[in-house]
N, C-alpha and C. Protein backbone atom coordinates (compact mmCIF):
# COMPACT_ATOMS: atom_id res chain seq x y z
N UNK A 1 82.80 -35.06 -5.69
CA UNK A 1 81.93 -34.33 -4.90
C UNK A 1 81.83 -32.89 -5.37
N UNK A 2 82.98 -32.47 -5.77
CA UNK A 2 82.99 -31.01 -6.68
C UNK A 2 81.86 -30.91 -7.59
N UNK A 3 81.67 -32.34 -8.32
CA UNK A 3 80.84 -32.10 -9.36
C UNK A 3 79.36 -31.94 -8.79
N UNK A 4 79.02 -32.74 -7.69
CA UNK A 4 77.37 -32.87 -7.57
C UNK A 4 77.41 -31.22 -6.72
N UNK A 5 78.25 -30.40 -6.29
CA UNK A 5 77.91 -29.02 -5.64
C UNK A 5 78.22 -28.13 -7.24
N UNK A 6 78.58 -28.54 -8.04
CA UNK A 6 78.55 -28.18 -9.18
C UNK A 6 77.02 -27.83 -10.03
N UNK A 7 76.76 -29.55 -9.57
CA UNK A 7 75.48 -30.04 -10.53
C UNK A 7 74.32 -29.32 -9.55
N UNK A 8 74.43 -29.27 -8.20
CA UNK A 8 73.34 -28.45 -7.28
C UNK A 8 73.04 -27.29 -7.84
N UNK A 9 74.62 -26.02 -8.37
CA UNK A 9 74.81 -24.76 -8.48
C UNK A 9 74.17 -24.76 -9.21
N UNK A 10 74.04 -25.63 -10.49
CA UNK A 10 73.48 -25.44 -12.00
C UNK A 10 72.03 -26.01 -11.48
N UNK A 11 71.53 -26.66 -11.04
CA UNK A 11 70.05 -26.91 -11.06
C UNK A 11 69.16 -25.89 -9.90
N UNK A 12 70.47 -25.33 -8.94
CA UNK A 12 69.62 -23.90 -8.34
C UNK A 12 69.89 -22.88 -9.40
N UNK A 13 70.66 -22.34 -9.81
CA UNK A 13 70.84 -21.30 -11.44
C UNK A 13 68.99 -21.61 -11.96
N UNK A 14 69.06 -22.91 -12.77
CA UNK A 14 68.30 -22.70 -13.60
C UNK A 14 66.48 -22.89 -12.98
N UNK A 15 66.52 -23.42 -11.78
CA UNK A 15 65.27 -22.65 -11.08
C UNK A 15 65.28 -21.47 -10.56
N UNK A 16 66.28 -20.68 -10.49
CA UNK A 16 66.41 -19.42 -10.45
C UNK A 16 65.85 -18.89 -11.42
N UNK A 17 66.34 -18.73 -12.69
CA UNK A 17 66.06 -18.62 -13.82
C UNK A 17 65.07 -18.63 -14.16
N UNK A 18 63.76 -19.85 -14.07
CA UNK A 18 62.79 -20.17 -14.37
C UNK A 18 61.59 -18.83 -13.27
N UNK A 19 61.85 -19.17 -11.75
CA UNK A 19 61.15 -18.28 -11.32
C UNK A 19 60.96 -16.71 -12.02
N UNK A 20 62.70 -16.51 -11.98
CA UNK A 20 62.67 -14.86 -12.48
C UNK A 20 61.65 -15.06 -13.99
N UNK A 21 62.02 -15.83 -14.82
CA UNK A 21 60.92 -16.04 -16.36
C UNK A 21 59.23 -15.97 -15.64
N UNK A 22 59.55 -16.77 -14.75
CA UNK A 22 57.65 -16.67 -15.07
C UNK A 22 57.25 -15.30 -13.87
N UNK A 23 58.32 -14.94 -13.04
CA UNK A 23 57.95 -13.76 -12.29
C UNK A 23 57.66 -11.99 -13.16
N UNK A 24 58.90 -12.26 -14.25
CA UNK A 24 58.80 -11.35 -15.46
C UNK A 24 57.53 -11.57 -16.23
N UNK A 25 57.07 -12.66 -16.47
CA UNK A 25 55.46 -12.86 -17.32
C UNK A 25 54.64 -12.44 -16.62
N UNK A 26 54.49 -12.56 -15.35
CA UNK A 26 53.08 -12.36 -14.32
C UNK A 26 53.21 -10.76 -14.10
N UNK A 27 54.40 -10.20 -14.13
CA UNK A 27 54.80 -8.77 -14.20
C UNK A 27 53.99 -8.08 -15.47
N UNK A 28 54.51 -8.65 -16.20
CA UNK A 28 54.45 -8.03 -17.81
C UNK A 28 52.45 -8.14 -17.90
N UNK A 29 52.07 -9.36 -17.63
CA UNK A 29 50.30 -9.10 -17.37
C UNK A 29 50.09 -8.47 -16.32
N UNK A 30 50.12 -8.47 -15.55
CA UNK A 30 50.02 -6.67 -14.40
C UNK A 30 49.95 -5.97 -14.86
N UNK A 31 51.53 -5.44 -15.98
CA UNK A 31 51.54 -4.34 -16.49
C UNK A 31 50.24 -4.51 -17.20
N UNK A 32 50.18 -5.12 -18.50
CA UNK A 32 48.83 -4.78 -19.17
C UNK A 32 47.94 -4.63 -19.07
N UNK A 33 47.02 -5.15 -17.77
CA UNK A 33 46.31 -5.20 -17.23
C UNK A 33 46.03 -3.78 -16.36
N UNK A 34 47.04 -3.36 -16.05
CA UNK A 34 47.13 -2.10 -15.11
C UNK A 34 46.76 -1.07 -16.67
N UNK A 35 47.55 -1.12 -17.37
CA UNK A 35 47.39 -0.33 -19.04
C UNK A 35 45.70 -0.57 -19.33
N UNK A 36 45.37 -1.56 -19.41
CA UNK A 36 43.89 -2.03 -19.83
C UNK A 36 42.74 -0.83 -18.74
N UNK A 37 43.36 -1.16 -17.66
CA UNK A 37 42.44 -0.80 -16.79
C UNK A 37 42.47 0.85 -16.24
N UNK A 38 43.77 1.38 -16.55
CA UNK A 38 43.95 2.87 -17.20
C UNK A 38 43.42 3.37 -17.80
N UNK A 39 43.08 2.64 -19.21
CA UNK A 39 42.06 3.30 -20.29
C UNK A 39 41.24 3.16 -20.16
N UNK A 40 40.43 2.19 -19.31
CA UNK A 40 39.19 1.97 -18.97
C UNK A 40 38.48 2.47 -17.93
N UNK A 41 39.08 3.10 -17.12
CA UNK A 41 38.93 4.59 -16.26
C UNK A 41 39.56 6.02 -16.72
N UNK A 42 39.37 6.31 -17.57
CA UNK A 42 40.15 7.64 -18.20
C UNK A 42 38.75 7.19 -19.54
N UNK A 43 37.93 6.04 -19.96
CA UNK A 43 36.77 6.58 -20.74
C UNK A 43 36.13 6.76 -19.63
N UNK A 44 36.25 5.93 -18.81
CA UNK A 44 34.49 5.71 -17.42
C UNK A 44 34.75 7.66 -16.92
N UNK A 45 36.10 7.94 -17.04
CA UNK A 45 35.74 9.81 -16.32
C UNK A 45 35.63 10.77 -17.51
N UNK A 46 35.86 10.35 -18.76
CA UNK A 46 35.49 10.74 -20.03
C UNK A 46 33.81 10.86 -19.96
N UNK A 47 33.15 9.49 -19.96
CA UNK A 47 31.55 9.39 -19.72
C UNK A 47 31.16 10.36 -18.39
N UNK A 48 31.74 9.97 -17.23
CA UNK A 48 31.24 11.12 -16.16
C UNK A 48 30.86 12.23 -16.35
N UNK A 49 32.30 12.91 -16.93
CA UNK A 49 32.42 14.18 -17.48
C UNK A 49 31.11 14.68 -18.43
N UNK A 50 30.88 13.64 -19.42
CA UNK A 50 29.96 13.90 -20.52
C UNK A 50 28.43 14.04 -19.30
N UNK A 51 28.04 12.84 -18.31
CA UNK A 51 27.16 12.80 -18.40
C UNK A 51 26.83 13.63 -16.50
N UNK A 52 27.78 14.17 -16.24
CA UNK A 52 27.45 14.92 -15.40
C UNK A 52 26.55 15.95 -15.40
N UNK A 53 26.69 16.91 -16.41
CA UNK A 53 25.98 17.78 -16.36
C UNK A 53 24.46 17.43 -17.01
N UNK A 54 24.16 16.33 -17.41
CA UNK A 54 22.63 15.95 -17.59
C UNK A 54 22.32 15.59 -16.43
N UNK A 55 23.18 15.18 -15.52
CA UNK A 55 22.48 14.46 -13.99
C UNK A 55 21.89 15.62 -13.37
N UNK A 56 22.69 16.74 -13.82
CA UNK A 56 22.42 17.68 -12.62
C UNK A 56 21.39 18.71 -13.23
N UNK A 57 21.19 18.07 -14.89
CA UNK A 57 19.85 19.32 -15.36
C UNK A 57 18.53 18.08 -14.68
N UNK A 58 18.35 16.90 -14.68
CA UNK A 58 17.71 15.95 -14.40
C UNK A 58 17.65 15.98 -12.90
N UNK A 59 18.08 16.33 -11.98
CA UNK A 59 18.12 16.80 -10.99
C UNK A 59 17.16 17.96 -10.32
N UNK A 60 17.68 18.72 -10.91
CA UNK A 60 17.25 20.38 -10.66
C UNK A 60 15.94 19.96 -11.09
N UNK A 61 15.56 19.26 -12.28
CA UNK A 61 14.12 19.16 -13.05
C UNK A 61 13.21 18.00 -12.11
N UNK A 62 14.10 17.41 -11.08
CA UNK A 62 13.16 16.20 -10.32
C UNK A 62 12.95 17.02 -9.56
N UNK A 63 13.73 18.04 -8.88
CA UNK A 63 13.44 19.31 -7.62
C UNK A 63 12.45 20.04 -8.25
N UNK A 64 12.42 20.51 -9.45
CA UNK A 64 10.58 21.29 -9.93
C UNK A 64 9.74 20.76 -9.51
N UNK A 65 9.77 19.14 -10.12
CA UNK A 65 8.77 18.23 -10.15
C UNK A 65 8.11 17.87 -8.36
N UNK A 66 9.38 17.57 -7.81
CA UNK A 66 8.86 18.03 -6.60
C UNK A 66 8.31 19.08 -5.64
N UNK A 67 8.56 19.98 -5.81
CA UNK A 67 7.59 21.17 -5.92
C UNK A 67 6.58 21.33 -6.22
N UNK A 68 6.39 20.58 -7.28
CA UNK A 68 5.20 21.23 -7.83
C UNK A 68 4.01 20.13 -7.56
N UNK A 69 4.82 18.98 -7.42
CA UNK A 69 3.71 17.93 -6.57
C UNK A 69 3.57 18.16 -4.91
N UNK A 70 4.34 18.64 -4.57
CA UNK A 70 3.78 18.99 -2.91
C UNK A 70 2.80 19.84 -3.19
N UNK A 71 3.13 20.90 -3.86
CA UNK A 71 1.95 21.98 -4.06
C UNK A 71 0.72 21.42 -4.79
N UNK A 72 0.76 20.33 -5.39
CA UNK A 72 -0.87 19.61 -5.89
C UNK A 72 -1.01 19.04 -4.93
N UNK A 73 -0.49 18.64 -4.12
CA UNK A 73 -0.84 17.39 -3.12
C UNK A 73 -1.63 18.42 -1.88
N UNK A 74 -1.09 19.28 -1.47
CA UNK A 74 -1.59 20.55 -0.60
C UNK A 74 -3.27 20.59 -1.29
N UNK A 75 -3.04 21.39 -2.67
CA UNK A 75 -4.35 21.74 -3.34
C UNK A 75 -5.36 20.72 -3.42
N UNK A 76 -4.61 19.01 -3.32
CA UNK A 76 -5.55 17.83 -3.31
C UNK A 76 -6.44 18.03 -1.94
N UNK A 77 -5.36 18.47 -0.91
CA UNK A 77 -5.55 18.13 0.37
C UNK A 77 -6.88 18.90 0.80
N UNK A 78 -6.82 20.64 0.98
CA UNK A 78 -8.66 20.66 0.47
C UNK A 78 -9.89 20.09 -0.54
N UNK A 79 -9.31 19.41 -1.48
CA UNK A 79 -10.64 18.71 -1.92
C UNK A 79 -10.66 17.72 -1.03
N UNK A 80 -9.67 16.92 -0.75
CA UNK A 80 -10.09 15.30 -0.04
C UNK A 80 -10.53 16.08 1.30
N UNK A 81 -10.39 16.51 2.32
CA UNK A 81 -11.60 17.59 3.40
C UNK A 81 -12.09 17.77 3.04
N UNK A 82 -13.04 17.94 1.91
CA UNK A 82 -13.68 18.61 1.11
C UNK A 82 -14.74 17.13 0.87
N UNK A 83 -14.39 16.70 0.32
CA UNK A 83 -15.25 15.32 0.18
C UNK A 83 -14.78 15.17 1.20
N UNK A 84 -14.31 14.79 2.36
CA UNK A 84 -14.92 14.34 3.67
C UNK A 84 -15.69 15.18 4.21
N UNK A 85 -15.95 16.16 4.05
CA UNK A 85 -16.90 17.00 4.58
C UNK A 85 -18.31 16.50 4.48
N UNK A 86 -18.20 16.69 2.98
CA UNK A 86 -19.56 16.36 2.33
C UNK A 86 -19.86 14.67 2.76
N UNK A 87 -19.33 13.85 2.75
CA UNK A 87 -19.76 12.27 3.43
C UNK A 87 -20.26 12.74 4.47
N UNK A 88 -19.61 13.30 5.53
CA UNK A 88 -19.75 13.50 6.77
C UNK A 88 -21.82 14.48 6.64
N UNK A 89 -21.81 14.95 6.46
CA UNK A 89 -22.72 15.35 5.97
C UNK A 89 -23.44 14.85 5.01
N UNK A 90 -23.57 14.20 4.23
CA UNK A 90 -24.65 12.79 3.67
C UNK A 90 -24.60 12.46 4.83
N UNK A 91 -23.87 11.69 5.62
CA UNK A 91 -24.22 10.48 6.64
C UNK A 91 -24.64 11.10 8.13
N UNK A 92 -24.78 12.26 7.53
CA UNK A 92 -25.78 13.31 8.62
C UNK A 92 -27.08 13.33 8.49
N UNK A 93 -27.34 14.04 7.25
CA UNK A 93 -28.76 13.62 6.37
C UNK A 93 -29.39 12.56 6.58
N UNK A 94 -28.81 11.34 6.23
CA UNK A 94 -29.28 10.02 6.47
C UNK A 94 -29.70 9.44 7.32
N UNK A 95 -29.06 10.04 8.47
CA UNK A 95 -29.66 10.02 10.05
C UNK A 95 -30.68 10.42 10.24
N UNK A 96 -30.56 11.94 10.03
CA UNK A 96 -31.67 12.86 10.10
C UNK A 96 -32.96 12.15 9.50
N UNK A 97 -32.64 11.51 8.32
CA UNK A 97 -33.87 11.25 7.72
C UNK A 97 -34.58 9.89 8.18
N UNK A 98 -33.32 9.00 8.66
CA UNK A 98 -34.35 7.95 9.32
C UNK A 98 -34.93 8.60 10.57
N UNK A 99 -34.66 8.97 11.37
CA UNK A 99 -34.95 9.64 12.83
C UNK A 99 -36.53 10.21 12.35
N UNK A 100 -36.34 11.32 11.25
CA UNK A 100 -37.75 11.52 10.81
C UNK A 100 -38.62 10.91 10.37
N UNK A 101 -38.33 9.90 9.42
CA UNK A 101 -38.81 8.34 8.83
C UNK A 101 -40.15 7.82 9.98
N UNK A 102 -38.54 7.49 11.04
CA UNK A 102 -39.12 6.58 12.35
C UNK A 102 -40.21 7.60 13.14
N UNK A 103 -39.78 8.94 13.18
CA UNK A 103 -40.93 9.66 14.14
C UNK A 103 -41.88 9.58 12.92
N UNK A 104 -42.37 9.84 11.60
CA UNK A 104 -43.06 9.70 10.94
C UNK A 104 -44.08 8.81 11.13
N UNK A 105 -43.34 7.68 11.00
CA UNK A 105 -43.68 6.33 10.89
C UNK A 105 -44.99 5.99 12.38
N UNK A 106 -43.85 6.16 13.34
CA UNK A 106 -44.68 6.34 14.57
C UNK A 106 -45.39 6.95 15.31
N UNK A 107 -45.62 8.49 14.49
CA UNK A 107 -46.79 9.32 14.78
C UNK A 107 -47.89 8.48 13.51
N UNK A 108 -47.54 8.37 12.35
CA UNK A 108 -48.59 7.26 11.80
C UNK A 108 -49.50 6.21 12.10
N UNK A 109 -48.46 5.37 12.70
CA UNK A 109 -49.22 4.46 13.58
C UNK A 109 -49.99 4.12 14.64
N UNK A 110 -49.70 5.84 15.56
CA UNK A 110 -50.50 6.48 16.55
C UNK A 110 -51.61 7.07 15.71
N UNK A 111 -51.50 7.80 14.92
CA UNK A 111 -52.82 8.44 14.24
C UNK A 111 -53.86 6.73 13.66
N UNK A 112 -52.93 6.11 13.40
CA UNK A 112 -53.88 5.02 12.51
C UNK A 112 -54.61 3.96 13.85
N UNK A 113 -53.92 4.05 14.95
CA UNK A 113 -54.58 3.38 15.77
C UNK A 113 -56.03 4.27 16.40
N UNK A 114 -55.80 5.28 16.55
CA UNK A 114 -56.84 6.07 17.12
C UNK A 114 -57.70 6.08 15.79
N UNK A 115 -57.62 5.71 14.55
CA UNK A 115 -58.73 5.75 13.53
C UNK A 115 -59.26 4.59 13.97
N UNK A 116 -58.35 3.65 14.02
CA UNK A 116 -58.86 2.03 13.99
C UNK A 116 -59.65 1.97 15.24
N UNK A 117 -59.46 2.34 16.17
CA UNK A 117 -60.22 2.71 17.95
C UNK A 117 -61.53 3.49 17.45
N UNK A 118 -61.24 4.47 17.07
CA UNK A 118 -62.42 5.76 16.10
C UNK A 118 -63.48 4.82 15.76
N UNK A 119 -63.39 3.85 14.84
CA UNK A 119 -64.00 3.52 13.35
C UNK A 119 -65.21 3.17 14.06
N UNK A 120 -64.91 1.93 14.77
CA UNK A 120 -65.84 0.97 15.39
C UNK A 120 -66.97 2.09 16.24
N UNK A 121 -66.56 2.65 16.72
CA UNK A 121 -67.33 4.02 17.97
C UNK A 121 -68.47 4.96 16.60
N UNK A 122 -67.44 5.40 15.33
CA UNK A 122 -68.26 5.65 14.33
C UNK A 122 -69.36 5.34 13.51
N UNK A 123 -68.86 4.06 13.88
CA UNK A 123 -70.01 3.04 12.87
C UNK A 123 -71.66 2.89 14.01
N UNK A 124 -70.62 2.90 15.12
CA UNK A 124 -71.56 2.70 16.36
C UNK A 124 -73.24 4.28 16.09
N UNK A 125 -71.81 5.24 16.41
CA UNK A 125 -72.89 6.28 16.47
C UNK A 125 -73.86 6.31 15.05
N UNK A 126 -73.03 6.34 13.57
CA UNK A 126 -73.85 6.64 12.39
C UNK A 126 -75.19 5.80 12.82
N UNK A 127 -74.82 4.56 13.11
CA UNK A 127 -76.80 3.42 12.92
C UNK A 127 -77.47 3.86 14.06
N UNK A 128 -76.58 4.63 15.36
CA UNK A 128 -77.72 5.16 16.39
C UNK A 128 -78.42 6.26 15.55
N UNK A 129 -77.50 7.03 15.06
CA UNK A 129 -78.28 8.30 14.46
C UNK A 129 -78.89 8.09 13.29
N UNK A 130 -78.90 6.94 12.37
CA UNK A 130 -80.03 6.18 11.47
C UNK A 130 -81.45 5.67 12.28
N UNK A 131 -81.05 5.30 13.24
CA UNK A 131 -82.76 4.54 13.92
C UNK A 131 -83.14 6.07 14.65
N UNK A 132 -82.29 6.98 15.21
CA UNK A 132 -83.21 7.97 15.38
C UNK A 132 -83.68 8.92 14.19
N UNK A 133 -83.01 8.64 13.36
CA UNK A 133 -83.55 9.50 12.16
C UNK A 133 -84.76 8.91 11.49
N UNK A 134 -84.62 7.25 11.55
CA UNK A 134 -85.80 6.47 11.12
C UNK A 134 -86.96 6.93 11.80
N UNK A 135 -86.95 6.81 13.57
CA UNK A 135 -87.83 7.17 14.49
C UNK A 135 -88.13 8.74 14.22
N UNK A 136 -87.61 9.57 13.90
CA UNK A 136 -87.72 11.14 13.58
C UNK A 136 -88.60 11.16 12.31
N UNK A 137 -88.44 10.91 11.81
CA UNK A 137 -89.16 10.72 10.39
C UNK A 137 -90.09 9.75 10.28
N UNK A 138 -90.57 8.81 10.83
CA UNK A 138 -91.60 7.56 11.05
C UNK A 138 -93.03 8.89 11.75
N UNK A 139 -92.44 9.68 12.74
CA UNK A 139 -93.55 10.37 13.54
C UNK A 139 -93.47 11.32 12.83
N UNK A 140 -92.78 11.51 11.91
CA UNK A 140 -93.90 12.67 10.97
C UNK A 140 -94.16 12.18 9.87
N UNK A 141 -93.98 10.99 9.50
CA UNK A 141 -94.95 10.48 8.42
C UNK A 141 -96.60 9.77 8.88
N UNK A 142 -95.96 9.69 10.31
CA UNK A 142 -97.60 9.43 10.86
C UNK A 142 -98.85 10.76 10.85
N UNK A 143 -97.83 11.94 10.78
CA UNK A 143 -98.58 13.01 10.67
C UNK A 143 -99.22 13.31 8.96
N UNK A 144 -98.94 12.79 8.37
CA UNK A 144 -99.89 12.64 6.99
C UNK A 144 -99.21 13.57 6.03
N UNK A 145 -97.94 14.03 6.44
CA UNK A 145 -97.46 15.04 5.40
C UNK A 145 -96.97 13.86 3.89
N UNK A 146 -97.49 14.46 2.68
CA UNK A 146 -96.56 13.38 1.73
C UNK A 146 -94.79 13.92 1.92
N UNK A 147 -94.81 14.82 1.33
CA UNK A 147 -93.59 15.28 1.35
C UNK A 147 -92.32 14.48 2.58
N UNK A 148 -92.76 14.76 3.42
CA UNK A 148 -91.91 13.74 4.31
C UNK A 148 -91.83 12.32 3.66
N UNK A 149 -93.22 11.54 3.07
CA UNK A 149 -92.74 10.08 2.85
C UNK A 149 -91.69 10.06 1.77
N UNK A 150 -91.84 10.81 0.77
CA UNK A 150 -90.89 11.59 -0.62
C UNK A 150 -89.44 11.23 -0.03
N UNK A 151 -89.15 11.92 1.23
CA UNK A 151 -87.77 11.98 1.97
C UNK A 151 -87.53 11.28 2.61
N UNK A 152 -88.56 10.26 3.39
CA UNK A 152 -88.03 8.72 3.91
C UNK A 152 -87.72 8.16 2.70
N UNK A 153 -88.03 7.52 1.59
CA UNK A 153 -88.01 7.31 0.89
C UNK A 153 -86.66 7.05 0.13
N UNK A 154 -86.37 8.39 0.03
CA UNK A 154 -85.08 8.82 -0.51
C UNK A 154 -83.80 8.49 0.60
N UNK A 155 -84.39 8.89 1.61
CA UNK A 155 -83.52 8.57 2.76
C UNK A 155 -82.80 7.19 2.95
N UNK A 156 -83.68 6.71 2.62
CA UNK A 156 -83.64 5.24 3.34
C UNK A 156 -82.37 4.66 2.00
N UNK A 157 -83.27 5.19 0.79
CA UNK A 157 -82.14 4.70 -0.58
C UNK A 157 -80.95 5.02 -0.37
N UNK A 158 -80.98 6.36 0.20
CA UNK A 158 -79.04 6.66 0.39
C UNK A 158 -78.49 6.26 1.95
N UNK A 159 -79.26 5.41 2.59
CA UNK A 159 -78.30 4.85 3.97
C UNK A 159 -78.09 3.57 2.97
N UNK A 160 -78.87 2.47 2.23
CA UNK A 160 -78.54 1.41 1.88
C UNK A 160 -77.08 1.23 1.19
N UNK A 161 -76.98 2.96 0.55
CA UNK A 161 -76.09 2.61 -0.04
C UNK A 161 -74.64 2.18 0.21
């Protein structure tokens, strides 16, 4: 029985053993890993270092840039009022001009109706004042003047026409 608390001692020993081995390996990659990753933050603040001070000329130079576009955007801002003005005004005009168009239009059509009313009343009076001009001139061609027939004559050629 000595021997198997013997043979226990020696097979806890050498899993002892084994843990501490592979606890020392998983150590030893930590370490390197911790080493790896040392140098690999000591370049990354190497690069910082380098590229800090371009951030901050690139910076200062986006703060011009902004500046100087608010201040175009301002200077845009009276032209675009500016052309809205002027729309606003075309589409004033345009009003204006149909409004005049339409009163145009419809004092036209008042003047053209009172011609068209006119015409007929015109035509009326001209042939009254042809048969009295016929009758005016008939009684003094009965009076024997030639000269008068000369001017019926003529007369009569320019009503036909």
């Amino acid at each position: 029985m000595e021997g198997i608390i013997y043979l226990m001692l020696f097979f806890c020993a050498v899993a002892f053993s084994i843990v501490v081995v592979y606890i020392s390996i998983v150590l030893k990659r930590v370490s390197d890993m911790m080493e790896s990753m040392s140098m690999t933050l000591a370049e990354i603040e190497k690069k910082t270092h380098d590229i800090t001070p371009e951030i901050k000329q690139s910076l200062r130079e986006t703060g011009k840039l902004v500046d100087d576009l608010e201040h175009k955007s301002r200077a845009t801002d009276d032209v675009v009022q500016t052309i809205e003005n002027t729309g606003t005004s075309i589409q004033l005009v345009n009003e204006m001009a149909k409004q005049v168009l339409k009163t145009s239009t419809d004092t036209l059509k008042n003047k053209a109706y009172f011609i068209k009313e006119g015409l007929p009343w015109g035509i009326g009076v001209f042939q009254l004042y042809s048969k009295w001009k016929e009758a005016t001139d008939s009684s003094t061609n009965k009076s024997g003047d030639e000269d008068a027939d000369v001017n019926v004559i003529e007369t009569k050629g320019d009503e036909n026409e």
